[in-house]
PDB file of N, CA and C in Angstrom:
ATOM      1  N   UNK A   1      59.008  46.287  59.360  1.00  0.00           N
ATOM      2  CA  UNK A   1      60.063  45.358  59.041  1.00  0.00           C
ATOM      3  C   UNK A   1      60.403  45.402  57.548  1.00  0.00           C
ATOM      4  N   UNK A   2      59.419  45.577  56.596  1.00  0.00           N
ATOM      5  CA  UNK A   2      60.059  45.462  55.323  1.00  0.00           C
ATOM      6  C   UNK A   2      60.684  46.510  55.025  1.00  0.00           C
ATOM      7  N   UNK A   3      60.620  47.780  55.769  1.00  0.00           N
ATOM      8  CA  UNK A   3      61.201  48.956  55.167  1.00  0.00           C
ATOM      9  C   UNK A   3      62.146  49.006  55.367  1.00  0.00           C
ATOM     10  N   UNK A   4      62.956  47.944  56.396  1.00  0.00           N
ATOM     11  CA  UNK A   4      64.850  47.868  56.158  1.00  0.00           C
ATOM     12  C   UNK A   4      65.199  47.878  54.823  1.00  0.00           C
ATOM     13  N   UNK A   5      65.197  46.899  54.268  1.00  0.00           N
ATOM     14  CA  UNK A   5      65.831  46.450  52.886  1.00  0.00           C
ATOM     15  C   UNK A   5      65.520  47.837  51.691  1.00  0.00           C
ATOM     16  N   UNK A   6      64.577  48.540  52.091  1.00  0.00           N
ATOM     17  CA  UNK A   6      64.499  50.103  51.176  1.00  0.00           C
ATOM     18  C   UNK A   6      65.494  50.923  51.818  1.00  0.00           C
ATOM     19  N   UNK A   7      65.365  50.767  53.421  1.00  0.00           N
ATOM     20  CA  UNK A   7      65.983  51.734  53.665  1.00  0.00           C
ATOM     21  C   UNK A   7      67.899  51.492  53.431  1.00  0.00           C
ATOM     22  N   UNK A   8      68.284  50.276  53.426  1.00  0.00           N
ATOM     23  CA  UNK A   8      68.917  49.311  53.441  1.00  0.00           C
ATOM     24  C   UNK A   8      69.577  49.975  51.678  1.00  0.00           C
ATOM     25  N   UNK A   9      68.848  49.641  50.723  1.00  0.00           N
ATOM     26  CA  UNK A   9      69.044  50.161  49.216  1.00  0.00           C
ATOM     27  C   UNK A   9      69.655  51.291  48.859  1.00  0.00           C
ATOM     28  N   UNK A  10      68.532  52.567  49.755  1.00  0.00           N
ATOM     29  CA  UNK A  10      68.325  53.539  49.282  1.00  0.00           C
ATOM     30  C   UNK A  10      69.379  54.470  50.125  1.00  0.00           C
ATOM     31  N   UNK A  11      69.837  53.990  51.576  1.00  0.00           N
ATOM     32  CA  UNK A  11      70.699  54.664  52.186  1.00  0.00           C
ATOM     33  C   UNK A  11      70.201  56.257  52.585  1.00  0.00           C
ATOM     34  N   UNK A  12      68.554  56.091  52.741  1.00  0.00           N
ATOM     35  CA  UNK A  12      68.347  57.231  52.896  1.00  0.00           C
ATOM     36  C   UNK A  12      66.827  56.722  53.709  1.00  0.00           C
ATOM     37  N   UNK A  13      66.698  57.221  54.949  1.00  0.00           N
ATOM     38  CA  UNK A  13      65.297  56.705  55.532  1.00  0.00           C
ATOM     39  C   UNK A  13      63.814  57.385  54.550  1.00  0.00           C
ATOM     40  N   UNK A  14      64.013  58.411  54.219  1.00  0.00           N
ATOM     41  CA  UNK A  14      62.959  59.770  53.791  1.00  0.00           C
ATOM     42  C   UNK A  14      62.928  58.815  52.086  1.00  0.00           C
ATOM     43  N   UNK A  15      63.782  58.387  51.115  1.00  0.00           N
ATOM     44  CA  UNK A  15      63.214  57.769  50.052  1.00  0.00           C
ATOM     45  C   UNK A  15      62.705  56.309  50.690  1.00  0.00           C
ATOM     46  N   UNK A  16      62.818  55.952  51.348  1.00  0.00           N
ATOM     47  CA  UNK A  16      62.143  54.357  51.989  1.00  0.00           C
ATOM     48  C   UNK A  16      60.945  54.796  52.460  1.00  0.00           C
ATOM     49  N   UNK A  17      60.384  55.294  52.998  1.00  0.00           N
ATOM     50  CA  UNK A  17      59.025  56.004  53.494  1.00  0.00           C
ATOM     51  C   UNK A  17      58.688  56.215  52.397  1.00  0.00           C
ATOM     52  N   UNK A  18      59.184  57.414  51.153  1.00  0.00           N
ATOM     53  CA  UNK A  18      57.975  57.800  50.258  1.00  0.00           C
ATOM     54  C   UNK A  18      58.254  56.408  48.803  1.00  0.00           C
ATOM     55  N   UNK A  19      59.021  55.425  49.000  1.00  0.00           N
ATOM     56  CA  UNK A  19      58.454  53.744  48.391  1.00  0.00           C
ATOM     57  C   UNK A  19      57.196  53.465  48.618  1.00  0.00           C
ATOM     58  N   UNK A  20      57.550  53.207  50.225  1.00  0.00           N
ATOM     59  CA  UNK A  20      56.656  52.574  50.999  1.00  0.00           C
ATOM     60  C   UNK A  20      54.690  52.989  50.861  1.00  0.00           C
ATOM     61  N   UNK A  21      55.252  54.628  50.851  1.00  0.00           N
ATOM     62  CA  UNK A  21      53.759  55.107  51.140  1.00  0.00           C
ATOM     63  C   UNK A  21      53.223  54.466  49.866  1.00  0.00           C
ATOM     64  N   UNK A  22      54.180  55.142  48.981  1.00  0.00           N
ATOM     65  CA  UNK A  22      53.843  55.197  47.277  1.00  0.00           C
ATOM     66  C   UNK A  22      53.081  53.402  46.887  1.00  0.00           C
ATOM     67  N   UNK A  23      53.532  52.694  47.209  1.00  0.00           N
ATOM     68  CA  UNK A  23      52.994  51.085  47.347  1.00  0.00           C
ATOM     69  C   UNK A  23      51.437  50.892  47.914  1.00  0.00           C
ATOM     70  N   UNK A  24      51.709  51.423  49.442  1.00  0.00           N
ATOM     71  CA  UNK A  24      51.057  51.520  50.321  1.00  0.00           C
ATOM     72  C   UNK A  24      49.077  52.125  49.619  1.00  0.00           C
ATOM     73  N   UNK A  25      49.759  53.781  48.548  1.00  0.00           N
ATOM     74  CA  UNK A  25      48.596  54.261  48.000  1.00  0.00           C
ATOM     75  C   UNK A  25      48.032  53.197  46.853  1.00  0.00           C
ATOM     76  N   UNK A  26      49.142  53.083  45.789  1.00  0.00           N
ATOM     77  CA  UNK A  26      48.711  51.617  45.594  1.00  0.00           C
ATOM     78  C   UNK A  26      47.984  50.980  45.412  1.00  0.00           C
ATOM     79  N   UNK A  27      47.951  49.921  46.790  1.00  0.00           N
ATOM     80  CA  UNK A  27      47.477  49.140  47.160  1.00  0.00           C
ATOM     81  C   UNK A  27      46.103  49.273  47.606  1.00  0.00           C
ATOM     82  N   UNK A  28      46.119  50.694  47.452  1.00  0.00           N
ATOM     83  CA  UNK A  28      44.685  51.176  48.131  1.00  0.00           C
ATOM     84  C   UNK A  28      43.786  51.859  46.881  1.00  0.00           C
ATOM     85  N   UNK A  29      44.279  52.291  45.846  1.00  0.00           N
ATOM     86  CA  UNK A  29      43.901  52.704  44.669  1.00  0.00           C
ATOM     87  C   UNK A  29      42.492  51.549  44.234  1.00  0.00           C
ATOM     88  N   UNK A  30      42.577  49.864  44.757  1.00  0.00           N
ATOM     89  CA  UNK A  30      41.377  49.614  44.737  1.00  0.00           C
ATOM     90  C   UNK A  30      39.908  49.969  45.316  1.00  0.00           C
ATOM     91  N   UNK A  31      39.966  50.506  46.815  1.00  0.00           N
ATOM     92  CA  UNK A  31      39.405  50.503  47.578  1.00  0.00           C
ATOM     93  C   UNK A  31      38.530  52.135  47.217  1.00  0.00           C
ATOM     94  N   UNK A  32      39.604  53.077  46.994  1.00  0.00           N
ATOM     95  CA  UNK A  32      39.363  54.252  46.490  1.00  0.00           C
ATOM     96  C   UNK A  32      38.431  54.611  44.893  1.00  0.00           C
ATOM     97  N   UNK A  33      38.878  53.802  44.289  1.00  0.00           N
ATOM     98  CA  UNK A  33      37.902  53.619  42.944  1.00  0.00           C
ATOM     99  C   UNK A  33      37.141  53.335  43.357  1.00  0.00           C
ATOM    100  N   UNK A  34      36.709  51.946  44.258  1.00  0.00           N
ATOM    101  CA  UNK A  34      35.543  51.384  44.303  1.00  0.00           C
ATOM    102  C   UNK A  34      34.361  52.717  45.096  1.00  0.00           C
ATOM    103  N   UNK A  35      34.767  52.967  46.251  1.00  0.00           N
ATOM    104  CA  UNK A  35      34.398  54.242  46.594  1.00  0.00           C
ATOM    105  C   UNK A  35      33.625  55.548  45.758  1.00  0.00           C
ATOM    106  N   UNK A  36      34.630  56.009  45.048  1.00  0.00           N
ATOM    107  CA  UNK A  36      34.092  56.738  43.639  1.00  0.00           C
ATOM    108  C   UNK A  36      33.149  56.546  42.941  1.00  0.00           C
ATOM    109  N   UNK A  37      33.117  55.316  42.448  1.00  0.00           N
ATOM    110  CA  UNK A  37      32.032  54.835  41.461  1.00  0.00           C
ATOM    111  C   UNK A  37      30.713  54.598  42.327  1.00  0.00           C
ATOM    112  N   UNK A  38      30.929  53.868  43.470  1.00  0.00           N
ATOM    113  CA  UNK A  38      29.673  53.484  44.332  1.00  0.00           C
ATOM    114  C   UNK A  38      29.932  54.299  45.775  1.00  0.00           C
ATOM    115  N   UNK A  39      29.796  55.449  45.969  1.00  0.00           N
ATOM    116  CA  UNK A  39      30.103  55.933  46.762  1.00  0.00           C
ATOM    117  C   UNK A  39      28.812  55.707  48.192  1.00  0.00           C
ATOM    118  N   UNK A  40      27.731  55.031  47.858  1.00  0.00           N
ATOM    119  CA  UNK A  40      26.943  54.707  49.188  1.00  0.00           C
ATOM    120  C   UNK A  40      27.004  53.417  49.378  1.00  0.00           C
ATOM    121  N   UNK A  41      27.911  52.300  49.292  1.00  0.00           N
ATOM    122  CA  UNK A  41      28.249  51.333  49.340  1.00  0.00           C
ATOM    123  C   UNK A  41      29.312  51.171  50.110  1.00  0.00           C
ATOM    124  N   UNK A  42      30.007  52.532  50.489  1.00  0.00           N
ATOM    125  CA  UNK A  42      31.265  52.431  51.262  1.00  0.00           C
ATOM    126  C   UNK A  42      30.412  52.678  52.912  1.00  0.00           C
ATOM    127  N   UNK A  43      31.371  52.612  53.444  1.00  0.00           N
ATOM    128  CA  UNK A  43      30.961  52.978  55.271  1.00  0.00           C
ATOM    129  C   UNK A  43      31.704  54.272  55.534  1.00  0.00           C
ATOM    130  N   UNK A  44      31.226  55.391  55.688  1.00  0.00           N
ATOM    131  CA  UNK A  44      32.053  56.800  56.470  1.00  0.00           C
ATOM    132  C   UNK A  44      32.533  56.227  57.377  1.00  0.00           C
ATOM    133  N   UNK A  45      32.392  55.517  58.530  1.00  0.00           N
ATOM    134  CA  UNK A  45      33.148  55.643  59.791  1.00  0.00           C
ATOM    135  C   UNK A  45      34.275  54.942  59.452  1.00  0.00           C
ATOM    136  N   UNK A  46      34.540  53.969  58.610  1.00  0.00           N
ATOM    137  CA  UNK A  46      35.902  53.213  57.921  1.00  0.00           C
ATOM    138  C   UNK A  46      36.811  54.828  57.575  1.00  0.00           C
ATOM    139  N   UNK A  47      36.490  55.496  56.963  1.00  0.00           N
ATOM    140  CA  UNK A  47      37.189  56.580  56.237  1.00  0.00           C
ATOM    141  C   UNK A  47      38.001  57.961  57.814  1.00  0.00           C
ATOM    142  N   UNK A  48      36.621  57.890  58.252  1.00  0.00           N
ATOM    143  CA  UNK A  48      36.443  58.765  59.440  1.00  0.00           C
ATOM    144  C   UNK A  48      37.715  58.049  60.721  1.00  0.00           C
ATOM    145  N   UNK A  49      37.824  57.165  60.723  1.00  0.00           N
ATOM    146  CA  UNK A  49      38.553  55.990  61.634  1.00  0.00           C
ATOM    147  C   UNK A  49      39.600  56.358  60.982  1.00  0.00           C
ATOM    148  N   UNK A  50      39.901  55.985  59.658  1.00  0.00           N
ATOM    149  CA  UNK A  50      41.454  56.436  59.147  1.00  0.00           C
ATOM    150  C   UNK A  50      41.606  57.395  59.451  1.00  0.00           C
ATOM    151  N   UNK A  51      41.759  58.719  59.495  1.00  0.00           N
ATOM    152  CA  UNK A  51      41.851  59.737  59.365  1.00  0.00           C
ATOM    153  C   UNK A  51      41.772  60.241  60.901  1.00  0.00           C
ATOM    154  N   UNK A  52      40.788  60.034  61.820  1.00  0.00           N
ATOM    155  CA  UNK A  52      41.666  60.276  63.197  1.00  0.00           C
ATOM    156  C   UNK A  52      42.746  59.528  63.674  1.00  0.00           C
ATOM    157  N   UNK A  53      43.215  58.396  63.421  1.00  0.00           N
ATOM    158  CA  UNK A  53      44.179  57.220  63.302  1.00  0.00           C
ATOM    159  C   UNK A  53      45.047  58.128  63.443  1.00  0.00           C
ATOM    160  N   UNK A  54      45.762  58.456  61.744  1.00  0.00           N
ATOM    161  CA  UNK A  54      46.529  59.484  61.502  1.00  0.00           C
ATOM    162  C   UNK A  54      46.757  60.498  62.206  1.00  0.00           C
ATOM    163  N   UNK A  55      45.866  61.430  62.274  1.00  0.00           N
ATOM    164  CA  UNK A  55      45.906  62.809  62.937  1.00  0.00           C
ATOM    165  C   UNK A  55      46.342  62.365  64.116  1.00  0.00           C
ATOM    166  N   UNK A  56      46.234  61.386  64.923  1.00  0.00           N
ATOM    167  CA  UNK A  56      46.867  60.866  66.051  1.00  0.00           C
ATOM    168  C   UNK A  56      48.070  60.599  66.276  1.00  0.00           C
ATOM    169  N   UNK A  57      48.373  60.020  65.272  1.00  0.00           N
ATOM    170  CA  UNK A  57      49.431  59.357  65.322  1.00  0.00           C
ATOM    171  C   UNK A  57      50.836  60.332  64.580  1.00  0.00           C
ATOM    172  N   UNK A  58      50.136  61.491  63.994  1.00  0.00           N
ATOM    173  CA  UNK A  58      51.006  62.679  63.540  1.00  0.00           C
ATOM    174  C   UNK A  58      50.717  63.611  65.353  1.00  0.00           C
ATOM    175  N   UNK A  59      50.207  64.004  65.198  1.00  0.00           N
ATOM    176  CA  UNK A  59      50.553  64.656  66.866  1.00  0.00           C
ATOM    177  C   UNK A  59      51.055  63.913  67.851  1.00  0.00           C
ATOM    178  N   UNK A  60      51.332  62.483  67.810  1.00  0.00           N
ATOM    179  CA  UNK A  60      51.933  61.863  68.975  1.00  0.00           C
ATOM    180  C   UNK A  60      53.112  62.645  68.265  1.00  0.00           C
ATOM    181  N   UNK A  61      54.082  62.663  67.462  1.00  0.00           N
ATOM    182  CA  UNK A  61      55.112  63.017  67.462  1.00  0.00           C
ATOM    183  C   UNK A  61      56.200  63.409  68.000  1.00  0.00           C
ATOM    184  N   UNK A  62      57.402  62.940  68.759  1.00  0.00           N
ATOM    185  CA  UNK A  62      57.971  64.244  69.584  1.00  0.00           C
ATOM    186  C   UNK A  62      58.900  65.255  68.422  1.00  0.00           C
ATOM    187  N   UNK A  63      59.271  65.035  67.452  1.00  0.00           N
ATOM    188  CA  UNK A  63      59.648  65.547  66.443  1.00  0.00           C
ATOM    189  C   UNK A  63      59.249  65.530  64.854  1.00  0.00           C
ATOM    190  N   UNK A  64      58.850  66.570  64.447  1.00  0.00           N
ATOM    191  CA  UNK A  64      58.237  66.507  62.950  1.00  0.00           C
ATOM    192  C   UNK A  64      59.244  67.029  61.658  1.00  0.00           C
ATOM    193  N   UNK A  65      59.549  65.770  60.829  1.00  0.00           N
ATOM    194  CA  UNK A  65      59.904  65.943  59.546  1.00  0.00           C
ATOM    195  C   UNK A  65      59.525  65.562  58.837  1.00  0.00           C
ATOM    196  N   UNK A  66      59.928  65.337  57.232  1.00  0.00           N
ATOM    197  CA  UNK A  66      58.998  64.816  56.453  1.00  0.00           C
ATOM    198  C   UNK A  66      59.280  63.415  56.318  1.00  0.00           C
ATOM    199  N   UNK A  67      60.385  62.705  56.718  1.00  0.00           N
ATOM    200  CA  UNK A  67      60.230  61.447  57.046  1.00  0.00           C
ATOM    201  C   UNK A  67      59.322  61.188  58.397  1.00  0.00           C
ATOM    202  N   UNK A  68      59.218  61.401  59.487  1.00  0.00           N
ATOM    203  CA  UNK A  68      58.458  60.929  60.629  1.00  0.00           C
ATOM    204  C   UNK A  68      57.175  61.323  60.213  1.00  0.00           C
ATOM    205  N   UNK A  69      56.511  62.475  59.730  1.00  0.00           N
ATOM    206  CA  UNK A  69      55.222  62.603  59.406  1.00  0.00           C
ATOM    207  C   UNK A  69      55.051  61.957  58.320  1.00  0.00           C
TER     208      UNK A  69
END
């Protein structure tokens, strides 16, 4: 839902996605430091879980561009 109003701005779906991600990394830039510095304090299967998520959810695809992927 929030990515109307980018996409809405920007008049282009593919710059509203790479906002979005760009925020998205971000927002996650905490989680990722923390990681780094204390790296046996994190949980693998949290990381491992993302990452088949994705890979999933990029092969559901019925069409691949660089906006849909």
């Amino acid at each position: 839902m929030t990515s109307l109003p980018f996409w809405y701005l920007t008049s282009d779906p593919l710059w509203a996605v790479i906002i979005l991600t760009t925020v998205d990394v971000i927002g996650f830039g905490p989680t990722f430091r923390k990681a780094y510095n204390h790296p046996f304090e994190e949980q693998l299967t949290f990381y491992a879980i993302f990452v088949v998520r994705n890979v999933i959810a990029i092969l559901a695809l019925e069409q691949y561009s660089l906006t849909t992927i």
